[in-house]
Protein backbone atom coordinates (compact mmCIF):
# COMPACT_ATOMS: atom_id res chain seq x y z
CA UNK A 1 66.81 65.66 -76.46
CA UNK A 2 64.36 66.24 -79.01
CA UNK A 3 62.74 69.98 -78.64
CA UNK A 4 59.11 70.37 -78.92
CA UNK A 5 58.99 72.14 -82.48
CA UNK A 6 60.61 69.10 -83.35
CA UNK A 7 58.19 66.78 -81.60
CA UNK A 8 55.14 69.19 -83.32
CA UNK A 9 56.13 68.47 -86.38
CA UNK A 10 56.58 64.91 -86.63
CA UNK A 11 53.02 64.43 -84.77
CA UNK A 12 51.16 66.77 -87.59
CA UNK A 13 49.43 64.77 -89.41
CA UNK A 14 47.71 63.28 -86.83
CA UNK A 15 46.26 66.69 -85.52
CA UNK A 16 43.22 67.39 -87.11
CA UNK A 17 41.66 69.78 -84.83
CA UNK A 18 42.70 71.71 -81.81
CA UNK A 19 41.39 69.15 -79.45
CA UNK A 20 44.05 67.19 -81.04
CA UNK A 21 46.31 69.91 -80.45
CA UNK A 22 45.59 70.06 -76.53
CA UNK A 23 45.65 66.18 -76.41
CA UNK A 24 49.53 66.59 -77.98
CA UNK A 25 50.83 69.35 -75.70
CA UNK A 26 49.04 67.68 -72.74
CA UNK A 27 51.10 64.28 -73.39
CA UNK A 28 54.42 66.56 -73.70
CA UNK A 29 54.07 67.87 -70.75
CA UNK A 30 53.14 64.83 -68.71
CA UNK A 31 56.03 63.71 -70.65
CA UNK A 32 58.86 66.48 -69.39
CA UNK A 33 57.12 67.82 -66.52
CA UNK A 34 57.43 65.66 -63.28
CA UNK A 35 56.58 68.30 -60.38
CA UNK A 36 53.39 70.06 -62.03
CA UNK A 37 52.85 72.53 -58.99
CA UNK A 38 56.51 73.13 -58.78
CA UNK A 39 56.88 73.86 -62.62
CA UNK A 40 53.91 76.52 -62.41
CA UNK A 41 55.15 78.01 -59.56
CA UNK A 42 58.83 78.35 -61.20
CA UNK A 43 58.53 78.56 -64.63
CA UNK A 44 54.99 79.98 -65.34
CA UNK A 45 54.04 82.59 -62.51
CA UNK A 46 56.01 85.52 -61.35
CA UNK A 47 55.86 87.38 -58.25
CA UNK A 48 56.95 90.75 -58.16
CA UNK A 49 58.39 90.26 -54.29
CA UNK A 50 60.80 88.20 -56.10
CA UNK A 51 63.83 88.99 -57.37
CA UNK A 52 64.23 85.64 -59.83
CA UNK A 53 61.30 85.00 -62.07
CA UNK A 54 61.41 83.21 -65.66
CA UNK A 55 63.65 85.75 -67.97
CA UNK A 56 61.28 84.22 -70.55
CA UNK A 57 57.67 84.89 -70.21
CA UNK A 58 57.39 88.34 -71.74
CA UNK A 59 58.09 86.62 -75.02
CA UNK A 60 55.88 83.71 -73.93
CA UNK A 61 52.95 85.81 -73.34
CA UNK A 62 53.48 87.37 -77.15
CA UNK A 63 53.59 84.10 -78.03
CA UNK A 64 50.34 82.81 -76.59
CA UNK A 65 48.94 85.46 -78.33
CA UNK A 66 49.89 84.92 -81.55
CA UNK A 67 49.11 81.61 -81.21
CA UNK A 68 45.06 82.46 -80.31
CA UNK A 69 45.57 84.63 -83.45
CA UNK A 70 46.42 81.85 -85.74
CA UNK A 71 43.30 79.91 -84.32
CA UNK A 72 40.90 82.65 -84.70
CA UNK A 73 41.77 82.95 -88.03
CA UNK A 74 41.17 79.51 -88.92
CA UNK A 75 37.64 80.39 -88.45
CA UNK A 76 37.87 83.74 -90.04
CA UNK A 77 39.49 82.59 -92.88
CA UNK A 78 39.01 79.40 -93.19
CA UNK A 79 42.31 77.42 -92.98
CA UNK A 80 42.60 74.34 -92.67
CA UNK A 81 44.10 72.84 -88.89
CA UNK A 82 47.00 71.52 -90.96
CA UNK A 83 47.81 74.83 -91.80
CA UNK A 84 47.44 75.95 -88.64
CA UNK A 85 49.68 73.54 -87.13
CA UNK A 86 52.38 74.14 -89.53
CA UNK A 87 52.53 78.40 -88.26
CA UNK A 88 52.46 77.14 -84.75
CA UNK A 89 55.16 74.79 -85.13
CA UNK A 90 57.18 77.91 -86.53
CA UNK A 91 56.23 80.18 -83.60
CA UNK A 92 57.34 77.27 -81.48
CA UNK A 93 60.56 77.03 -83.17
CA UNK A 94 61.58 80.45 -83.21
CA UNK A 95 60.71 81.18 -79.52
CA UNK A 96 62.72 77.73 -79.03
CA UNK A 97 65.69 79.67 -80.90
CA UNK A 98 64.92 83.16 -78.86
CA UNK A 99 64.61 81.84 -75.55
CA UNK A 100 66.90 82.49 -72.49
CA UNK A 101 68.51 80.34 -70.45
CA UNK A 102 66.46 79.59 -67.29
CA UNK A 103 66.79 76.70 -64.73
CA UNK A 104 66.13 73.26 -66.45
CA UNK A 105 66.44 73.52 -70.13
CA UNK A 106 63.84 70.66 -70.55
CA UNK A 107 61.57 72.50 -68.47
CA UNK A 108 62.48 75.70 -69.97
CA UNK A 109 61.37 74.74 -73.47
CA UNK A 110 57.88 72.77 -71.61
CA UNK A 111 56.48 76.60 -71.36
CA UNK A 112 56.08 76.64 -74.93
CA UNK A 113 53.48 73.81 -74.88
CA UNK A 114 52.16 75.25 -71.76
CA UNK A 115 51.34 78.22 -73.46
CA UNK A 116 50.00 76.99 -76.05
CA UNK A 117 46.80 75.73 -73.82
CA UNK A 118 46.43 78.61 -72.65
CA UNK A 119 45.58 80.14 -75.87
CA UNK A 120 43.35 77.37 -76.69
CA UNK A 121 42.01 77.74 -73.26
CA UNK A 122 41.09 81.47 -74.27
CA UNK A 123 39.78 81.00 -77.70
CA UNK A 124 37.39 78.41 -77.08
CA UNK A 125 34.95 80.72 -75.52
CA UNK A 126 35.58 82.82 -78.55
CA UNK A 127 34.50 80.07 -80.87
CA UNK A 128 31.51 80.49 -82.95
CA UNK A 129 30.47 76.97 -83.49
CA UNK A 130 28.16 75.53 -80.61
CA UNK A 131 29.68 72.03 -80.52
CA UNK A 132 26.68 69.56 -80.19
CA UNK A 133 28.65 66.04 -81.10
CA UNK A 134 29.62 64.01 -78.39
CA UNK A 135 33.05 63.74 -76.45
CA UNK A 136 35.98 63.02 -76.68
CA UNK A 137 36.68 65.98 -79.06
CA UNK A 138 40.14 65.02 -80.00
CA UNK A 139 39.58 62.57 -82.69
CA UNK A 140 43.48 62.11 -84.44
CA UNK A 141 45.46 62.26 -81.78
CA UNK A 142 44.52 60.09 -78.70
CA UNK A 143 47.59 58.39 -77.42
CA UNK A 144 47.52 59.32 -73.70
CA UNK A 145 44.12 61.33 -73.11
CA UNK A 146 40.61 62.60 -73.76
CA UNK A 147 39.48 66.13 -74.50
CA UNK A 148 36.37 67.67 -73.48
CA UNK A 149 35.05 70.88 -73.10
CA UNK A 150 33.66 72.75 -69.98
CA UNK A 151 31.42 75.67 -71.16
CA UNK A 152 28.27 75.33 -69.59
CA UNK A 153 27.34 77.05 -66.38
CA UNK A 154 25.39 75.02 -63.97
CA UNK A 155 22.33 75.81 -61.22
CA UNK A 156 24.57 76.33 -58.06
CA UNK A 157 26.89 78.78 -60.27
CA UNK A 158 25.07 81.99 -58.75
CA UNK A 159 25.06 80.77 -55.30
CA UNK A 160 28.43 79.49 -55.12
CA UNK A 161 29.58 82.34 -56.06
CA UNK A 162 27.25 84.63 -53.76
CA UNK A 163 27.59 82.69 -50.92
CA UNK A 164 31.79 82.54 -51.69
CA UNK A 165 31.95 78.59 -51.79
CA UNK A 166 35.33 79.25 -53.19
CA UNK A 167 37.61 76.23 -54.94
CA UNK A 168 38.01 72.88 -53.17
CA UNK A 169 41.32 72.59 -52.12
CA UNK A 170 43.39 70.33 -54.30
CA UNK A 171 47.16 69.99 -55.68
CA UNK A 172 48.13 72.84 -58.55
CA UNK A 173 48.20 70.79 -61.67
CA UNK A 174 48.41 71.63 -65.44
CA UNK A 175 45.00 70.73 -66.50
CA UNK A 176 44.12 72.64 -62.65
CA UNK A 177 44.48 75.82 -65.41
CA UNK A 178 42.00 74.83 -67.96
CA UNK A 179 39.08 76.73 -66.87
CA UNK A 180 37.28 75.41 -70.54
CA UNK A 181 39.02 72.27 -70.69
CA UNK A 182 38.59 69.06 -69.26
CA UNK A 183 41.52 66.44 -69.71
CA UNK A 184 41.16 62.87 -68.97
CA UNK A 185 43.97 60.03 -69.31
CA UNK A 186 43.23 57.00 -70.64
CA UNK A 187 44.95 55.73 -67.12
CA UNK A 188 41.66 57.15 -65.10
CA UNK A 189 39.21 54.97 -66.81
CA UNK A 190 39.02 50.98 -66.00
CA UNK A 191 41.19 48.72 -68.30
CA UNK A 192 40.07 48.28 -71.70
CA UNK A 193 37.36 50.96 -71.57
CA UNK A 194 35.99 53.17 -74.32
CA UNK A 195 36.37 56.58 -73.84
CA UNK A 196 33.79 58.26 -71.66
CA UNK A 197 31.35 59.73 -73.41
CA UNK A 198 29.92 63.75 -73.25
CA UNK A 199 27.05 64.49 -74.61
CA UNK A 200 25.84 67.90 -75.26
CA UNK A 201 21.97 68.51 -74.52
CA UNK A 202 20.89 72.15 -76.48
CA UNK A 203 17.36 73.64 -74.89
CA UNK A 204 16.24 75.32 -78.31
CA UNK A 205 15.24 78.95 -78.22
CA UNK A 206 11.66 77.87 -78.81
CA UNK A 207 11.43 75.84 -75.65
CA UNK A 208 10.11 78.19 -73.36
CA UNK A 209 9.38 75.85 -70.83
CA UNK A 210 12.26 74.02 -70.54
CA UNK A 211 14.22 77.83 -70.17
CA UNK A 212 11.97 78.54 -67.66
CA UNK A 213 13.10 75.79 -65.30
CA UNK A 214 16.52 76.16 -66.24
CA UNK A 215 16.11 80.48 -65.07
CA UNK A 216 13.91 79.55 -61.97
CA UNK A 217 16.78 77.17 -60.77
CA UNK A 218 14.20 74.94 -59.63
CA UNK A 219 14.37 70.86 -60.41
CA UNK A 220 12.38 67.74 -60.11
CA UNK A 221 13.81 64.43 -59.94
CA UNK A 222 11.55 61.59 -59.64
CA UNK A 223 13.02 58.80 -58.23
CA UNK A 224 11.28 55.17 -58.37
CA UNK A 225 12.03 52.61 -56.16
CA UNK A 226 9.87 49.98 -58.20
CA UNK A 227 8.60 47.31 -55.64
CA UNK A 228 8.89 45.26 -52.71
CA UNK A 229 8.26 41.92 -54.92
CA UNK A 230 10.70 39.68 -55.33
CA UNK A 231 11.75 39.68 -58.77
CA UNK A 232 15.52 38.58 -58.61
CA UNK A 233 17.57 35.28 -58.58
CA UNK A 234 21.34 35.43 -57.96
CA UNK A 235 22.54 31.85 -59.38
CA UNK A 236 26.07 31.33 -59.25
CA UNK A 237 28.24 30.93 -62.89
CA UNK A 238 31.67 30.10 -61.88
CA UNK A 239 32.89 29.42 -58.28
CA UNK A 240 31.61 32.78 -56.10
CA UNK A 241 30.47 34.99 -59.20
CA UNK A 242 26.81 35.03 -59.72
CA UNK A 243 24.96 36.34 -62.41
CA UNK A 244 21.19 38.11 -62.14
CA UNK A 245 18.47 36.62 -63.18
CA UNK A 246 14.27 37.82 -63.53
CA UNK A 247 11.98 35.66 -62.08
CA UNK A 248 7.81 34.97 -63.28
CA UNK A 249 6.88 38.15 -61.75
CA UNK A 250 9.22 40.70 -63.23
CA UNK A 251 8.61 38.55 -66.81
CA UNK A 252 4.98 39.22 -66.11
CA UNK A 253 4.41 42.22 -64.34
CA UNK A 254 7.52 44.16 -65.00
CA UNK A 255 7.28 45.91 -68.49
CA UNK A 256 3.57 47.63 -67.21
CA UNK A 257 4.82 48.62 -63.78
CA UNK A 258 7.92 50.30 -65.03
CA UNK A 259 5.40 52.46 -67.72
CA UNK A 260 2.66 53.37 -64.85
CA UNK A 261 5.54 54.65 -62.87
CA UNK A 262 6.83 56.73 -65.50
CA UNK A 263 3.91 57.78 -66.74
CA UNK A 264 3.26 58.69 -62.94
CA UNK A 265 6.52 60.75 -62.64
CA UNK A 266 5.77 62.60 -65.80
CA UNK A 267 2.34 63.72 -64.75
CA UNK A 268 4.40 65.02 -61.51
CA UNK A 269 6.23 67.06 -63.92
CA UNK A 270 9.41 65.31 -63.64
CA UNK A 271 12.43 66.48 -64.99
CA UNK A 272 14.50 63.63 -64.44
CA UNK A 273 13.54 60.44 -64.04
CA UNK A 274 15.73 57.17 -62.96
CA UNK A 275 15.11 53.64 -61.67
CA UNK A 276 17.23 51.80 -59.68
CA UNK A 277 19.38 49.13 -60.16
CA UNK A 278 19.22 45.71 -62.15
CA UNK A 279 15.22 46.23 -62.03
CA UNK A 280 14.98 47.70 -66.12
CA UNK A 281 16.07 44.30 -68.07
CA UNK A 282 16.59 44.84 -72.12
CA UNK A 283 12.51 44.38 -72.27
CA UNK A 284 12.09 47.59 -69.88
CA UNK A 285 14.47 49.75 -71.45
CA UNK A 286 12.76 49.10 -74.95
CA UNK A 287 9.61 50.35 -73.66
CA UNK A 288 10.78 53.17 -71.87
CA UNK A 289 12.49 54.58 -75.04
CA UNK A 290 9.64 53.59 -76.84
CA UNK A 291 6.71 55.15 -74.76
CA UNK A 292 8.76 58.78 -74.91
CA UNK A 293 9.19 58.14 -78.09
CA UNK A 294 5.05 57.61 -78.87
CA UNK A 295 4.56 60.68 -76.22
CA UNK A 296 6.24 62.83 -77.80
CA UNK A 297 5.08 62.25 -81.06
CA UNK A 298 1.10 61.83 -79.64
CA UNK A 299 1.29 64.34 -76.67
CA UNK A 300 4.16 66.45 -76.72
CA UNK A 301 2.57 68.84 -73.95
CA UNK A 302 2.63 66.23 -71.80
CA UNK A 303 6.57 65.78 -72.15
CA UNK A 304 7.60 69.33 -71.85
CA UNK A 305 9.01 69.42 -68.37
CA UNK A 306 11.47 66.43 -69.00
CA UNK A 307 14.54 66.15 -69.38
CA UNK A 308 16.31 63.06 -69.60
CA UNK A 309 15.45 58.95 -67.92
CA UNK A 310 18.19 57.32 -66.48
CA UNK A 311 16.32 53.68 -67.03
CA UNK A 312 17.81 52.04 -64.23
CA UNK A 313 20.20 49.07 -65.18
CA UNK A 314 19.98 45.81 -67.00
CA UNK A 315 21.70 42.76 -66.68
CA UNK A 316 22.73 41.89 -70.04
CA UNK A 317 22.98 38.45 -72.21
CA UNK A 318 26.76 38.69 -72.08
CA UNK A 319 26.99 38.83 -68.51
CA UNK A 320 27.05 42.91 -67.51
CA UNK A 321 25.79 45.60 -65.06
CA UNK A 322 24.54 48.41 -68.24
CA UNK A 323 22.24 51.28 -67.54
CA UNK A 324 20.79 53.44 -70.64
CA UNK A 325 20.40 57.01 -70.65
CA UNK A 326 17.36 58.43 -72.30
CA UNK A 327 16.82 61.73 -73.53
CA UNK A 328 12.67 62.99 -72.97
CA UNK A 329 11.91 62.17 -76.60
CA UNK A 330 13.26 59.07 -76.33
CA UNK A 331 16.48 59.12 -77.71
CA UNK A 332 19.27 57.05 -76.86
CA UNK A 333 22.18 59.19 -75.16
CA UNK A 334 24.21 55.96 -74.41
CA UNK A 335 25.22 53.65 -71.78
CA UNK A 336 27.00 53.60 -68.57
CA UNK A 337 28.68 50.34 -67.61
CA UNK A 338 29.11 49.15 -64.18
CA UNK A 339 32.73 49.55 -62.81
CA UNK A 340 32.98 47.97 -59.41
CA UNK A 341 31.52 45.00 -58.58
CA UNK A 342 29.37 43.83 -56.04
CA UNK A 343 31.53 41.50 -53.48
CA UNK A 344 30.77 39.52 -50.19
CA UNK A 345 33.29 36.99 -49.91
CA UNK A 346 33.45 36.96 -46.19
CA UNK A 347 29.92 35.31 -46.02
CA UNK A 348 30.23 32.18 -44.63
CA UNK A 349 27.16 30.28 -46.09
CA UNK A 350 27.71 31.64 -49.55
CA UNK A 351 30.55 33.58 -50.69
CA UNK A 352 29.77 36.47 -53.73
CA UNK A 353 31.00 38.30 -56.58
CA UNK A 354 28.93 40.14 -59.42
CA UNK A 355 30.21 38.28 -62.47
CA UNK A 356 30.78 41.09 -64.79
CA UNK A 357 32.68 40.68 -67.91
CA UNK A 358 33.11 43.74 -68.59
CA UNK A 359 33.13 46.62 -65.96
CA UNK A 360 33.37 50.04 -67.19
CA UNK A 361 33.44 49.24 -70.69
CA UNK A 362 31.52 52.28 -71.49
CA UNK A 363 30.80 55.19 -69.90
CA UNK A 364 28.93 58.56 -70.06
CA UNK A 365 27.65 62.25 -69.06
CA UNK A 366 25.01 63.97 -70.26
CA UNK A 367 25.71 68.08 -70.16
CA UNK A 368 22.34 70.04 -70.07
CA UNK A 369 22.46 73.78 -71.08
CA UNK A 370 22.16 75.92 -67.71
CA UNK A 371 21.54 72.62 -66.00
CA UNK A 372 25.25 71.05 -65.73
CA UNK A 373 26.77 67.62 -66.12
CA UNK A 374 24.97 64.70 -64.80
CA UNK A 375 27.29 61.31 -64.18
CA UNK A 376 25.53 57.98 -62.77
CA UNK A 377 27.41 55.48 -61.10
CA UNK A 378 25.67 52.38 -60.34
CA UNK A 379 25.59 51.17 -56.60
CA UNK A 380 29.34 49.48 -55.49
CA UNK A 381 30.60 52.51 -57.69
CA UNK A 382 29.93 54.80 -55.10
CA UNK A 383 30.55 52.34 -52.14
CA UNK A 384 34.14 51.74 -53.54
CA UNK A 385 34.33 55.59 -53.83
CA UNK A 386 37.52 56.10 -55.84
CA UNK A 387 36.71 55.87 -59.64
CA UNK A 388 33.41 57.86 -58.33
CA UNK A 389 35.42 60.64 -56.54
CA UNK A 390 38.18 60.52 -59.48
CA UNK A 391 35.65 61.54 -62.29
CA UNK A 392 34.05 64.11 -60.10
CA UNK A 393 36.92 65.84 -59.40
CA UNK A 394 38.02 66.16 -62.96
CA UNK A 395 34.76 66.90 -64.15
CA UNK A 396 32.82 68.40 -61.97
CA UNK A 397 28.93 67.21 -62.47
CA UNK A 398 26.09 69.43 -60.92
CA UNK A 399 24.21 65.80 -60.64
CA UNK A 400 25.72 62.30 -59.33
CA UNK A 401 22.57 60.03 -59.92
CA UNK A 402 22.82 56.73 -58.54
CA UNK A 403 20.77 53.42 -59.53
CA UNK A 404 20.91 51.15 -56.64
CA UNK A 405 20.27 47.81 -55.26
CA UNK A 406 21.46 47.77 -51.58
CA UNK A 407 20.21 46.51 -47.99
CA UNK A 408 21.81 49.52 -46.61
CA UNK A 409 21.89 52.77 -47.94
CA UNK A 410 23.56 54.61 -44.90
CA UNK A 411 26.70 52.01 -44.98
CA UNK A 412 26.44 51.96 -49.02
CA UNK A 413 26.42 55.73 -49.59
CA UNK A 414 25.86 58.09 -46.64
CA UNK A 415 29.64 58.94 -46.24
CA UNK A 416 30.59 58.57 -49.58
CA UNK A 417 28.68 60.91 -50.93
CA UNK A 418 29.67 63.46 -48.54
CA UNK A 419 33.26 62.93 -49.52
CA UNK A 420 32.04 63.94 -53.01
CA UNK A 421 31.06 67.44 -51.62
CA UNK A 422 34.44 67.78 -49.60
CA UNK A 423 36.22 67.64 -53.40
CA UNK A 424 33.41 69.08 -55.74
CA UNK A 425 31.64 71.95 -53.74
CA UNK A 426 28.47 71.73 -56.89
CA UNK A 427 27.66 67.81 -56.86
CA UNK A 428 24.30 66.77 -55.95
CA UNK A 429 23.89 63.28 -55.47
CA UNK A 430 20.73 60.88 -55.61
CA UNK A 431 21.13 57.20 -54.81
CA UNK A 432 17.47 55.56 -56.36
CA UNK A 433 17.51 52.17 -54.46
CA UNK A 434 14.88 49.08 -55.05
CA UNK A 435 12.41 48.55 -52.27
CA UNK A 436 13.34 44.66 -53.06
CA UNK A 437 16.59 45.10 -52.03
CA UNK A 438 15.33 46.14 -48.21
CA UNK A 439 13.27 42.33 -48.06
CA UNK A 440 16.36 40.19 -48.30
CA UNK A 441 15.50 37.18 -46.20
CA UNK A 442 17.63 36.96 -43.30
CA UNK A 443 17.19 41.15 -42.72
CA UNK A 444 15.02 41.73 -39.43
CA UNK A 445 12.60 44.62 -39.17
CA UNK A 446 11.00 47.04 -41.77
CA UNK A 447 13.78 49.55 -43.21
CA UNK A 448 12.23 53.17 -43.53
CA UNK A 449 15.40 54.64 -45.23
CA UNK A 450 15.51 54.09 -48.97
CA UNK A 451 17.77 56.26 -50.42
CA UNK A 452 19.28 59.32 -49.89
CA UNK A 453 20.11 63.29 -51.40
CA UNK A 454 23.53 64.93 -50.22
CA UNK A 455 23.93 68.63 -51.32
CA UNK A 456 26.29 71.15 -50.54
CA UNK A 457 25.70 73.77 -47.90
CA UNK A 458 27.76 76.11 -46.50
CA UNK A 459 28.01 75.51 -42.90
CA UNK A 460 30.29 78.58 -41.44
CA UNK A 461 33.32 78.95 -43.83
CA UNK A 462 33.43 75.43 -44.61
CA UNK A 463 31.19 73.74 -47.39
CA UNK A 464 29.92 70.45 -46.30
CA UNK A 465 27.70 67.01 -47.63
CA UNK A 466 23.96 67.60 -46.01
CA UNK A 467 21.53 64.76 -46.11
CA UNK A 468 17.79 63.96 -47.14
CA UNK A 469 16.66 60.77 -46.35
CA UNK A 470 13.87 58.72 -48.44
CA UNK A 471 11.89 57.24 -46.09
CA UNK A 472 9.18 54.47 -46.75
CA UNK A 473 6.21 54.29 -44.48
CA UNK A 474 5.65 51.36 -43.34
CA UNK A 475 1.52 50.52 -43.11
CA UNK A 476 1.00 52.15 -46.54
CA UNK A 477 4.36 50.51 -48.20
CA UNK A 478 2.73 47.13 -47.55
CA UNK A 479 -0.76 48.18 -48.66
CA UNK A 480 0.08 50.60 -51.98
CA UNK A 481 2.86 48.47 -53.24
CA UNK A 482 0.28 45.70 -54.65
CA UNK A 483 -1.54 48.45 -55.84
CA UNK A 484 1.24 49.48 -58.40
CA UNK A 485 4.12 51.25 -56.33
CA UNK A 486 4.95 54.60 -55.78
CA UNK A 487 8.00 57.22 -56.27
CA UNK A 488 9.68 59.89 -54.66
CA UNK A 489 9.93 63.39 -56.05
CA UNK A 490 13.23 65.37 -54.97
CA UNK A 491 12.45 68.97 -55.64
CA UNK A 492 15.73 71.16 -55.57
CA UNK A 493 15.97 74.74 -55.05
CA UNK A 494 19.28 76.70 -56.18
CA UNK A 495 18.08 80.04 -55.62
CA UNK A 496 21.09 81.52 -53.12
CA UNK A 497 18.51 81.66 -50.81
CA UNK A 498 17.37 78.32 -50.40
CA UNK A 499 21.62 77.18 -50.81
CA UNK A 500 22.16 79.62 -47.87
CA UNK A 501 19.19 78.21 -45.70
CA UNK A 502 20.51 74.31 -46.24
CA UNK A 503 17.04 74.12 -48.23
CA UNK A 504 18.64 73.24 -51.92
CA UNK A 505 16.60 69.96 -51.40
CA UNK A 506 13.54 71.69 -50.88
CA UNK A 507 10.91 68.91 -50.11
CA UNK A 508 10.99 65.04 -50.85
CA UNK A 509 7.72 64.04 -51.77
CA UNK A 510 5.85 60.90 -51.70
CA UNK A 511 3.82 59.92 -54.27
CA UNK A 512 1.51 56.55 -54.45
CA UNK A 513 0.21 55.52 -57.62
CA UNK A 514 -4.03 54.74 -57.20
């Protein structure tokens, strides 16, 4: 059996920073380690009402320490990783040479890379760089997982922690103990995809208004449900899978509907905007970005409440589901692919299958200073729950934004977004569906319900999904929609007293344009 000082050594080259380093000890570990909970338990923790504990962690604690030493001083004296790598791979070996004999020697020597995340765990607060590039961090060594890091605090923080949500109840895993750490294996994203992508979002000192929202813990989301025309064709390519396609109307009418709604949600002092599903086609999107763009060039006063546009999806030349993620001056954060496709094959008339080439190809967060992590999924993501309830789990997002095109929004995401609260007490979840999607012929009746908010309240001592309902009204839907549409604005409170009173979705209002 090859010991890890060994292993260290012959992977060096390839670690060129210690995201690289996590990434390597990570994989050794999955590697040796097949009962995670069980290995803590045994080999990592002690309990002083026992009489056997691991002979060995003394030493390993000295060792984690001198191992956050040799990291600190690659900032303060400014070695490079490689040398680094070279004095850990030392320590390792000589604790490898040191060490007592304790239970499994293959899980014996595993505490040594253990231990070595910990002190990474505990010096990245330390750090005195601010990262600002995108995840994945690790950029040498990427052979089983991603590295990201979890810093920032987000809105429900205070009131979690005043109102004791305490920790969902999951298994004890390894990457469980990474309070600053996320870890994701390349097995957790859909075949063939790129690595999810994390990008950081910096409120500069001089943006007093934009720190002001972030320290009243008060948030707008505008959410635009477009229009009751019909603007989509569903032509078939191969067998069941269709493929979407824009009719006159949307060609005509849907670049300057999509702008007055925007430019609607930013006079409501928006801070996040998004559109629902398949509604922003490639013509759409290029306005969007380029109208922020102009605005906040032109009339930067007007864009100082937003934050980021989440410009609905596109269906794309080469036959995919893409949405685009827009930061308030109208730069491109990047693109979240659809994962799970749309399916009906029991349908008797006409059997279907959203003909996506490539689902989940990329994918992305967008991590707002005091604000949190904010994932979309796009519609049959959330229906099909478990990529959904896999990534929040792992990563925790204070937002789960949803664009949407869906005759039923109760079936489609009432319970599932619930379940995301049962696993991830912080996750607030918007589902923005298209009024279109509520006219399907065949459907009898006017739908009121039009999408939906779930947020966490604590109801006794257990932490539950509540619901908010967007509601369309019925005489005025048919009358204003002609007119140019209307929106919903979410307003969310996460002052502890709001959380406690089930009130974090303060008010839902609607909002016509003239």
């Amino acid at each position: 059996m090859k010991m890890f000082a060994c292993e260290l050594k012959c992977e060096a080259e390839e670690l060129i920073n210690v995201y690289d380093m996590v990434s390597f000890c990570y994989d050794y570990l999955m590697d040796h380690v097949s009962n995670e909970a069980n290995f803590i338990a045994c080999y990592i923790l002690e309990n002083e009402n026992t009489s056997v504990s691991n002979v060995n962690l003394k030493k390993l604690g000295h060792f984690q320490d001198d191992v956050r030493k040799i990291l600190r001083n690659q900032e303060d004296k400014g070695w490079m990783f490689d040398q680094c790598v070279g004095k850990i791979a030392k320590l390792s070996e000589k604790i490898e040479n040191n060490m007592k004999d304790f239970g499994d020697t293959e899980l014996n020597n595993a505490t040594i890379p253990f231990f070595i995340l910990m002190a990474v765990n505990v010096y990245i607060p330390e750090k005195r760089d601010i990262i600002t590039e995108s995840g994945p961090l690790n950029k040498g060594y990427q052979k089983n997982t991603y590295v990201y890091l979890n810093i920032n605090h987000d809105l429900l923080q205070q009131a979690a922690y005043e109102l004791d949500f305490g920790d969902t109840i999951e298994s004890e895993t390894i990457r469980k103990q990474l309070n600053h750490l996320h870890i994701l294996k390349k097995s957790e994203l859909p075949e063939n995809a790129e690595p999810l992508k994390i990008v950081q979002m910096r409120i500069r000192d001089s943006d007093l208004t934009k720190k002001k929202i972030v320290e009243s813990k008060k948030l707008k989301i505008a959410v635009i449900p477009f229009s009751r025309e019909k603007m989509l064709e569903f032509p078939a390519i191969t067998g069941a899978a269709f493929r979407v396609v824009y009719n006159d109307w949307h060609k005509s009418n849907g670049v300057n509907w999509a702008l007055r709604l925007l430019e609607k949600a930013i006079k409501e002092r928006a801070n996040i905007i998004i559109f629902p599903e398949y509604i922003c086609d490639s013509s759409i999107q290029d306005e969007i970005q380029k109208y922020l763009r102009d605005q906040t060039l032109n009339n930067p006063k007007k864009m100082k409440n937003l934050f980021l546009v989440i410009a609905g999806t596109a269906w794309t030349a080469d036959d995919n589901n893409v949405s685009v993620l827009y930061r308030f001056d109208g730069m491109e954060f990047g693109k979240q692919y659809k994962c799970e496709q749309f399916s009906n094959l029991r349908n008797e008339n006409r059997p279907m299958m959203e003909g996506l080439a490539n689902p989940g190809k990329e994918s992305i967060m967008v991590d707002i200073d005091g604000i949190g992590k904010i994932m979309v999924a796009i519609c049959r993501d959330i229906s099909n729950r478990e990529g959904a309830k896999r990534m929040t789990e792992i990563f925790k997002p204070q937002f789960l934004l949803v664009p949407a095109w869906s005759p039923s929004v109760h079936k489609g995401f009432r319970e599932q977004l619930k379940e995301v609260v049962n696993f991830n007490y912080h996750t607030c979840s918007v589902v923005c569906n298209c009024c279109e999607s509520l006219e399907i012929k065949g459907f009898k009746g006017f739908k009121e319900e039009n999408g939906i908010a779930v947020f966490p309240y604590k109801e006794g001592s257990v932490v539950i999904g509540k619901e908010k309902m967007l509601c369309r009204e019925k005489n005025k839907c048919t009358e204003k929609c002609q007119e140019g549409g209307c929106l919903f604005m979410v307003e969310c409170d996460f002052l502890t007293e709001s959380v406690q009173k089930g009130q974090l979705i303060r008010k839902i209002k609607h909002v016509y344009l003239d």
